[in-house]
C-alpha atoms as a PDB file:
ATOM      1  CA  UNK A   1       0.000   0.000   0.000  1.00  0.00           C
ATOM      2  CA  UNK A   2       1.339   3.467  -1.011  1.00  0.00           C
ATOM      3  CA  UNK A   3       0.723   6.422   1.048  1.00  0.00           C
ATOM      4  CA  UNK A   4      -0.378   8.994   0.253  1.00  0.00           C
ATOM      5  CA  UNK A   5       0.114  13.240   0.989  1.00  0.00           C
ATOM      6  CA  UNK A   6      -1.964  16.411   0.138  1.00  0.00           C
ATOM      7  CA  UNK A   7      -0.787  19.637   0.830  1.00  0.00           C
ATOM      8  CA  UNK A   8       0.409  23.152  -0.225  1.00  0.00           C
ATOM      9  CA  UNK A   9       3.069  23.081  -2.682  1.00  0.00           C
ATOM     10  CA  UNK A  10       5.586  25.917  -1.502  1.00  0.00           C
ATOM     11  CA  UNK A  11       8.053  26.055  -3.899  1.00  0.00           C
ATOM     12  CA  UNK A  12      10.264  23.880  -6.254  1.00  0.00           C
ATOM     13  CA  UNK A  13      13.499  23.702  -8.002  1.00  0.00           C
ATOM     14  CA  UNK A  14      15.714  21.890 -10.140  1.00  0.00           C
ATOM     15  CA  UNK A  15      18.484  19.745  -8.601  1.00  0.00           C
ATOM     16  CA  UNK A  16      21.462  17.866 -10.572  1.00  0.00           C
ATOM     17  CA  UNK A  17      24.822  16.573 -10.632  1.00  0.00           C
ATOM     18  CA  UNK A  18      26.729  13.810 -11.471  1.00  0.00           C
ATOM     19  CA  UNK A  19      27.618  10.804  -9.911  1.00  0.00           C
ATOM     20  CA  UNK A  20      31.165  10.500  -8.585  1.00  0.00           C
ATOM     21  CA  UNK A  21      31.889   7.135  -7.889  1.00  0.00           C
ATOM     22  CA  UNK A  22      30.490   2.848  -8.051  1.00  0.00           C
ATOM     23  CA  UNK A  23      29.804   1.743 -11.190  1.00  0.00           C
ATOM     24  CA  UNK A  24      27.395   5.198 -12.402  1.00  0.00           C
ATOM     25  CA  UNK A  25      30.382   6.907 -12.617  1.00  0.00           C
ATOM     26  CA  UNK A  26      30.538   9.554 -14.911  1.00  0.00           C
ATOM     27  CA  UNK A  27      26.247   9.775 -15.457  1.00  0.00           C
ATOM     28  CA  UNK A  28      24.423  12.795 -14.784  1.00  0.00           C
ATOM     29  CA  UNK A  29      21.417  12.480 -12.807  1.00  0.00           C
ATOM     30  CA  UNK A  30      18.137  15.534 -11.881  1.00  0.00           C
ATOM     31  CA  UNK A  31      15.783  15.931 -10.101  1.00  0.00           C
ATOM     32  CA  UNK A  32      12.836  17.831  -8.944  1.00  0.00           C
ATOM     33  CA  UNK A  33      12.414  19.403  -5.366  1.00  0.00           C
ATOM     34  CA  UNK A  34       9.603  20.451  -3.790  1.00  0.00           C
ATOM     35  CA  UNK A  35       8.077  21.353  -0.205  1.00  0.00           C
ATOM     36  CA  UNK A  36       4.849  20.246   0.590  1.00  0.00           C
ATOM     37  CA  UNK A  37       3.317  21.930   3.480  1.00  0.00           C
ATOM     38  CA  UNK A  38       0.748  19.230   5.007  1.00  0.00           C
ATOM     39  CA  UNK A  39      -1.949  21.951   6.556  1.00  0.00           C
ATOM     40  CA  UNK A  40      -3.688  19.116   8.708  1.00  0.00           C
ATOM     41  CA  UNK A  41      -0.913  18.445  11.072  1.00  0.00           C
ATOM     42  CA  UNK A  42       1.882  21.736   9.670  1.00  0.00           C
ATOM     43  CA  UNK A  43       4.310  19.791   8.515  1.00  0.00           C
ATOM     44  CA  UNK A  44       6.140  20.476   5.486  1.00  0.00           C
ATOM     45  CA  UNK A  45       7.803  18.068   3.605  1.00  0.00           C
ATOM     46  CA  UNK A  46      11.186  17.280   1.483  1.00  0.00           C
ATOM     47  CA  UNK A  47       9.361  15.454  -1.792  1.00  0.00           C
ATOM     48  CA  UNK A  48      11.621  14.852  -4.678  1.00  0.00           C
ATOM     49  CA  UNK A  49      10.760  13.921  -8.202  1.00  0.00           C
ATOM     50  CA  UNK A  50      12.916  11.837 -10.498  1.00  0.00           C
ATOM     51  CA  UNK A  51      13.763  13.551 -13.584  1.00  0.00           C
ATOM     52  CA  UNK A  52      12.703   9.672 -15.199  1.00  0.00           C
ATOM     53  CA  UNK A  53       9.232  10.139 -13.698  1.00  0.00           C
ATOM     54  CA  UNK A  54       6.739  10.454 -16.838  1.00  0.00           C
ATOM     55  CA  UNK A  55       5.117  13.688 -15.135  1.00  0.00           C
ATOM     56  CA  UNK A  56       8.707  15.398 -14.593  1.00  0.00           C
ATOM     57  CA  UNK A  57       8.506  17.693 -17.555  1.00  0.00           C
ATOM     58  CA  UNK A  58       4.249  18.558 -16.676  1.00  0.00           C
ATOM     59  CA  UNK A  59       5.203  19.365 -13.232  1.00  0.00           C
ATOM     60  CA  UNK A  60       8.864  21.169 -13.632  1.00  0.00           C
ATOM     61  CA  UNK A  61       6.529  23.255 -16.111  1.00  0.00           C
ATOM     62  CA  UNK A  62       3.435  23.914 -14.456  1.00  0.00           C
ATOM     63  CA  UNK A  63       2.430  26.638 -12.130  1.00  0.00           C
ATOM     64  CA  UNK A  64       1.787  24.838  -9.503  1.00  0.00           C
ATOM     65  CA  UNK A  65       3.352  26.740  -6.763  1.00  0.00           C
ATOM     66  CA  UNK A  66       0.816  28.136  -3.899  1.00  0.00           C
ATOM     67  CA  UNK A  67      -1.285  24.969  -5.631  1.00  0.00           C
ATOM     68  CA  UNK A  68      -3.064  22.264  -3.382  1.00  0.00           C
ATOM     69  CA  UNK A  69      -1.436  18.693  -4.868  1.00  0.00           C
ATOM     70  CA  UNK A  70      -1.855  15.450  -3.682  1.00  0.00           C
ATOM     71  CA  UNK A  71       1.356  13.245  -4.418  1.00  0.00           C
ATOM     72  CA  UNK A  72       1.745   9.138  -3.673  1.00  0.00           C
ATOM     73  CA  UNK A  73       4.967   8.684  -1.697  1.00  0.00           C
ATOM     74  CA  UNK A  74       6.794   5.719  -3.267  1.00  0.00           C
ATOM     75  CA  UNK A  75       9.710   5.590  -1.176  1.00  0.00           C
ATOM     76  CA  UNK A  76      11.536   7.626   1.858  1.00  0.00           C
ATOM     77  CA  UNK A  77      14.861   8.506   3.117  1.00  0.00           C
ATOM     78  CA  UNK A  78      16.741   9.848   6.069  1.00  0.00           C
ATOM     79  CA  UNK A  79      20.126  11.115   6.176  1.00  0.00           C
ATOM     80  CA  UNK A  80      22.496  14.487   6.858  1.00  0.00           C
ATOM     81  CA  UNK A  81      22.071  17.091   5.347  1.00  0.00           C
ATOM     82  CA  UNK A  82      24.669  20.473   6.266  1.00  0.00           C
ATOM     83  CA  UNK A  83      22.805  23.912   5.886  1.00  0.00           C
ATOM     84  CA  UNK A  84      23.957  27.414   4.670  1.00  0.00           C
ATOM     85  CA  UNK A  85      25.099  28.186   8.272  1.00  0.00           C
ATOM     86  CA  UNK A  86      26.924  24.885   8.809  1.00  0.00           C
ATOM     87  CA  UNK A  87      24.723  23.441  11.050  1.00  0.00           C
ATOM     88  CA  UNK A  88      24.319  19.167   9.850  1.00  0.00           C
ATOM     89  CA  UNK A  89      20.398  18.215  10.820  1.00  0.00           C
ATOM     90  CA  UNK A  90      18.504  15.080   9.961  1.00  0.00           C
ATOM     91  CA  UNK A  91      16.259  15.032   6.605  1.00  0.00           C
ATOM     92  CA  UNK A  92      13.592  12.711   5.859  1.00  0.00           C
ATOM     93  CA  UNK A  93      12.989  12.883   1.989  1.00  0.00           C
ATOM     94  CA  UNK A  94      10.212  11.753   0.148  1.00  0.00           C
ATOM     95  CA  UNK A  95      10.562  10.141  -3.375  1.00  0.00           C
ATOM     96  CA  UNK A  96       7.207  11.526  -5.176  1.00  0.00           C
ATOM     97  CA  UNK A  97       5.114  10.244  -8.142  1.00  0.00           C
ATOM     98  CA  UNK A  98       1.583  10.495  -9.321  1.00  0.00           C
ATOM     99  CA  UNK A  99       1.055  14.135  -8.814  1.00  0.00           C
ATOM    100  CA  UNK A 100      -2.186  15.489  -8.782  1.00  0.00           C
ATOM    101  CA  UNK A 101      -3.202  19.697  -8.709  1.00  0.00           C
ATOM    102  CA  UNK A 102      -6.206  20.041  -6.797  1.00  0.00           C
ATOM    103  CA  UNK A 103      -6.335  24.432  -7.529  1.00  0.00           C
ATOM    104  CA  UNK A 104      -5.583  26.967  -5.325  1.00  0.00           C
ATOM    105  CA  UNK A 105      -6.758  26.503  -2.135  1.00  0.00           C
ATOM    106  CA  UNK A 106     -10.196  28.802  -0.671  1.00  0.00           C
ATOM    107  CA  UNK A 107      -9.304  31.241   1.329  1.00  0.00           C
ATOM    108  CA  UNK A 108     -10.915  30.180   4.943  1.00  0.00           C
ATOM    109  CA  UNK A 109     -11.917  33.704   5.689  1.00  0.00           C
ATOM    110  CA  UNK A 110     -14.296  34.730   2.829  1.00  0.00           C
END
């Protein structure tokens, strides 16, 4: 069973490189980051599409930013990760696929 998140998409950017060593050596490699604020419980997210996902080109395009989207986690990962001020903290990230825009979200208030 996959699970599943909806949320706010907050932003999202293009991340690449090239693999350095093992037997990929040599191959470039993208992907797409995004932050998915979950507005149930205010968590927000570190999703990342593969740049081999079949929606990769839709999304990376679209303006989807400030969007509602529902996404199907199909795998996780936790590791270091060393921000601008040199602090190292713990990241969960979330390998994304089967993106779905929902619209801009109502504004509660109206």
């Amino acid at each position: 069973m996959a699970a599943i998140l909806t949320g706010i998409l907050m932003n999202k950017r293009v991340v690449s490189g090239v693999t350095e060593s093992g037997p990929r050596k040599g191959d470039e490699w993208h992907f797409l980051s995004m932050e998915i604020n979950d507005m149930r419980f205010g968590h927000v997210w570190s999703c990342q599409m593969r740049g081999d996902d079949p929606q990769y080109d839709q999304v990376l395009n679209g303006d989807l930013v400030g969007h509602k989207v529902k996404v199907t986690v199909a795998a996780q990962t936790a590791g270091e990760r060393k921000l601008k001020d040199g602090r190292t903290v713990m990241q969960i990230r979330s390998q994304v696929t089967n993106l779905k825009d929902l619209g801009v979200p109502e504004d509660d208030d109206e």
